[in-house]
Protein backbone atom coordinates (compact mmCIF):
# COMPACT_ATOMS: atom_id res chain seq x y z
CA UNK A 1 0.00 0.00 0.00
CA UNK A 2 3.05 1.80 0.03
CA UNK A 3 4.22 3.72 -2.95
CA UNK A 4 2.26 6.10 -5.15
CA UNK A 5 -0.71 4.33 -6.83
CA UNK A 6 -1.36 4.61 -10.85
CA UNK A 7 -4.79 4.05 -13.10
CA UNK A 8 -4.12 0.09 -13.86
CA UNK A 9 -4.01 -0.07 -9.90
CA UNK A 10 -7.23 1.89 -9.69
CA UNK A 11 -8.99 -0.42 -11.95
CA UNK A 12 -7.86 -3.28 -10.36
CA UNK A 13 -8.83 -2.07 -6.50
CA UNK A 14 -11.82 -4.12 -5.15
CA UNK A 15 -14.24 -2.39 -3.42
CA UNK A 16 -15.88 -5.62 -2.33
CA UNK A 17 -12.66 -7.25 -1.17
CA UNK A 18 -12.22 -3.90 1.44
CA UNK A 19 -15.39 -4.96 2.31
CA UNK A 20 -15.01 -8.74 3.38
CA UNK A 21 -11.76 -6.93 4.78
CA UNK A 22 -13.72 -5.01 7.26
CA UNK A 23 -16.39 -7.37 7.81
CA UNK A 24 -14.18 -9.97 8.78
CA UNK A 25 -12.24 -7.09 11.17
CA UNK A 26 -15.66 -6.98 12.71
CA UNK A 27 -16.17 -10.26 13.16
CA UNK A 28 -12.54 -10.70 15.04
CA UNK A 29 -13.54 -7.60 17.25
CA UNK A 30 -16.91 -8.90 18.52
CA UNK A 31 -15.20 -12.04 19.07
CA UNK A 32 -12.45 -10.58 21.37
CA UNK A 33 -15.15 -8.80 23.18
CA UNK A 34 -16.99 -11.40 23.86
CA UNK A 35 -13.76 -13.57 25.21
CA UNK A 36 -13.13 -10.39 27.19
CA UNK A 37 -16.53 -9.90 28.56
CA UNK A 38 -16.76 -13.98 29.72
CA UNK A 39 -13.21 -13.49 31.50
CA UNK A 40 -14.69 -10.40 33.63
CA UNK A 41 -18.05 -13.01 34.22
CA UNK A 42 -15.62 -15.94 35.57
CA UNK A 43 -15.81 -16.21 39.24
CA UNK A 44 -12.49 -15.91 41.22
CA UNK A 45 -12.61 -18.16 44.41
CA UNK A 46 -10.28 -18.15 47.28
CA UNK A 47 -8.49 -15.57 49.17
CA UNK A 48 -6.82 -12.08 47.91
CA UNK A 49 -3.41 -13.51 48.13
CA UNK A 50 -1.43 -16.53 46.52
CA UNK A 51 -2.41 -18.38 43.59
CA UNK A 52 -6.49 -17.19 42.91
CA UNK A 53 -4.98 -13.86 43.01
CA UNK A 54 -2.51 -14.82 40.54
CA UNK A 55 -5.17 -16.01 37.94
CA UNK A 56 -7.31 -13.16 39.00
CA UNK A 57 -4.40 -10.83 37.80
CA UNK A 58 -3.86 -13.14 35.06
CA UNK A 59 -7.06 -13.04 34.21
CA UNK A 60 -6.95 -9.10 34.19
CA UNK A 61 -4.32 -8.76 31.79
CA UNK A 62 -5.86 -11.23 29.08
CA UNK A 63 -8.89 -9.40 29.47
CA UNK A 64 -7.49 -6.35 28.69
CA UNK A 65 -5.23 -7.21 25.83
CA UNK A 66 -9.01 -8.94 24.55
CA UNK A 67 -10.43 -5.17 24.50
CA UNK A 68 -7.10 -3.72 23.24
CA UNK A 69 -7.70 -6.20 19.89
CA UNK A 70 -11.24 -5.21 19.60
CA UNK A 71 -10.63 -1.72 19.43
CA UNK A 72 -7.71 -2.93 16.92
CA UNK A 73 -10.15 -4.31 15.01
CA UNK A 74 -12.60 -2.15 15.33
CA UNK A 75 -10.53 0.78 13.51
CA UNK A 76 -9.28 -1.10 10.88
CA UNK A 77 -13.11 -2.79 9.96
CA UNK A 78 -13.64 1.04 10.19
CA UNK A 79 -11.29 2.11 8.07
CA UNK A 80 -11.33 -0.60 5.41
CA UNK A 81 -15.38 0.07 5.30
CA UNK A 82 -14.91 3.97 4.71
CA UNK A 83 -11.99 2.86 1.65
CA UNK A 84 -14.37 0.36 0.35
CA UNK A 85 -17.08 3.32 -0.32
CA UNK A 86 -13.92 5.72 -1.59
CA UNK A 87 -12.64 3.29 -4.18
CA UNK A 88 -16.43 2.73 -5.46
CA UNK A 89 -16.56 6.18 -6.06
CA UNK A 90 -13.30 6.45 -7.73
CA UNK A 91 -14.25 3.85 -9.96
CA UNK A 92 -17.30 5.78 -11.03
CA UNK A 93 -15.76 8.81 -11.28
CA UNK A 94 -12.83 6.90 -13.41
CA UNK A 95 -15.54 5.40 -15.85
CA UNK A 96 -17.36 8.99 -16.21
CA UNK A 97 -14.18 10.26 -17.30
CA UNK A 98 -13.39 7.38 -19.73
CA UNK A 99 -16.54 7.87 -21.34
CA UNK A 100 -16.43 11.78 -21.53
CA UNK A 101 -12.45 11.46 -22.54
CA UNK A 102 -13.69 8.78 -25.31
CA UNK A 103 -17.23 11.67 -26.13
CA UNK A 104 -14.25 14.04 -27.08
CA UNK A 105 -12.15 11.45 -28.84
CA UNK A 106 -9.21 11.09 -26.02
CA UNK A 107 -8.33 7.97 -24.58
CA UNK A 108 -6.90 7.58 -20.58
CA UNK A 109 -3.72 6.11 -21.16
CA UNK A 110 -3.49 3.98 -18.03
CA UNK A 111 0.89 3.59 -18.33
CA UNK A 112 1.21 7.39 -18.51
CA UNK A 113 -1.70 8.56 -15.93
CA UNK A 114 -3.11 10.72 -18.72
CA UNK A 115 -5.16 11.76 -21.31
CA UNK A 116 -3.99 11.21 -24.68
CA UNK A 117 -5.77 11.98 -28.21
CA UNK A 118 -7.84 8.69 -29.31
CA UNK A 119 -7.20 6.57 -32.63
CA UNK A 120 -9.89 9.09 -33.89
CA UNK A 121 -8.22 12.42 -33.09
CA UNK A 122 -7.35 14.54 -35.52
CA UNK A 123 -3.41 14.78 -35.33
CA UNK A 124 -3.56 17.92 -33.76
CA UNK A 125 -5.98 17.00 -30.87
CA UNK A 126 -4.95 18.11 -27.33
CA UNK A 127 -6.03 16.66 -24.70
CA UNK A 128 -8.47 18.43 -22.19
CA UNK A 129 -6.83 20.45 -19.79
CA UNK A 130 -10.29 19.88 -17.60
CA UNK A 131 -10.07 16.03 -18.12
CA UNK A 132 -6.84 15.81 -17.30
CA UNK A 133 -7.44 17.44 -14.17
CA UNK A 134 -9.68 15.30 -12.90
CA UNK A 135 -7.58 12.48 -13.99
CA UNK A 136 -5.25 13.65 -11.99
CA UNK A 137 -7.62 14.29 -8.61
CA UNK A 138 -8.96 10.59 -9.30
CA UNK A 139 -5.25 9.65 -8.75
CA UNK A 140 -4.16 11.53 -5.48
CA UNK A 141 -7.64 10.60 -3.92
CA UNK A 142 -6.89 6.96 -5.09
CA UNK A 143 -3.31 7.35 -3.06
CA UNK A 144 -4.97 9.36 -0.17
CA UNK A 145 -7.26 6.82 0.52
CA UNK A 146 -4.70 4.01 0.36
CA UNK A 147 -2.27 6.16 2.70
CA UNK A 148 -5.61 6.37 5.28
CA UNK A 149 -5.95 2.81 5.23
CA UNK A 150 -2.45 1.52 5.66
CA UNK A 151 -2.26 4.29 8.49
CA UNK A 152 -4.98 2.53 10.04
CA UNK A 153 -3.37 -0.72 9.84
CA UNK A 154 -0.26 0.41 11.22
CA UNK A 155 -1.72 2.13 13.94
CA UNK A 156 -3.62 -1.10 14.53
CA UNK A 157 -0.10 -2.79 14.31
CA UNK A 158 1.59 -0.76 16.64
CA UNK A 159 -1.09 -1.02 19.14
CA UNK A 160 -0.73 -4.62 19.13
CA UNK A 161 3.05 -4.57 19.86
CA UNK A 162 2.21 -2.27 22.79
CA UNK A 163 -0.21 -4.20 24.28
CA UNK A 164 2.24 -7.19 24.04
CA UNK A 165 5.06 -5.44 25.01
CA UNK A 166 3.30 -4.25 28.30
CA UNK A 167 1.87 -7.97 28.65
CA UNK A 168 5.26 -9.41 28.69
CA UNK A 169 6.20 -6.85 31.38
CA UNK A 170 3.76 -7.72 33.77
């Protein structure tokens, strides 16, 4: 997701994939929550001190880490869910702008990110200055959204490492 994102990678984004993407997320966060919210239901018998207290503590730290993955989870399903309704659009707005580029006899040239005249052009044909602006909007909102998903996953990432790090402590 790294990297600056072109037309042919546009056109091959799913929207549908992002989708099973965050459903699945979703899925894995109600799961942990649910492990998390039977751990705070077990009953802890015996006194304050020795090994009960142990699990008890135990316990405490599993459920937490639990609720530290749903919220993981929770942010990515969120964020893969908001890319999967950006990349739609883009896709729309890509096709519009085929079809108007082809209306005017221009072609997007998918290796060069541009508008080009179309086997129909007369040879002196330019391409639209207005069409090759949006071209070029369609392509940094294309590499926006990407960046605000693999933020999202790397947050999501780093979180994790945290909450392990800080497990392994205790």
């Amino acid at each position: 997701m790294n990297g600056k994102l072109r037309l042919g990678d546009i056109d091959r984004w799913d929207p549908e994939s992002l989708r099973q993407v965050a459903r699945a997320a979703l899925l894995r966060a109600e799961a942990a929550e649910s492990a998390a919210q039977g751990l705070t239901d077990l009953p802890v018998f015996g006194p304050v001190d020795g090994p009960p207290a142990a699990s008890a503590q135990a316990i405490a730290v599993t459920r937490n880490r639990l609720a530290a993955l749903a919220e993981e989870a929770r942010v990515v399903s969120a964020a893969a869910d908001i890319a999967a309704g950006g990349v739609e659009d883009l896709k729309d707005r890509l096709a519009a702008l085929r079809a108007d580029a082809s209306g005017q006899q221009l072609r997007i040239d998918a290796d060069s990110d541009s508008v080009v005249p179309g086997p129909m052009s007369p040879v002196d044909g330019r391409p639209s200055a207005v069409l090759q602006g949006e071209l070029e909007a369609i392509v940094v909102e294309a590499n926006r959204i990407d960046q605000t998903l693999a933020h999202a996953i790397e947050a999501a990432d780093q979180s994790r490492a945290r909450t392990r790090a800080g497990a392994e402590v205790s």
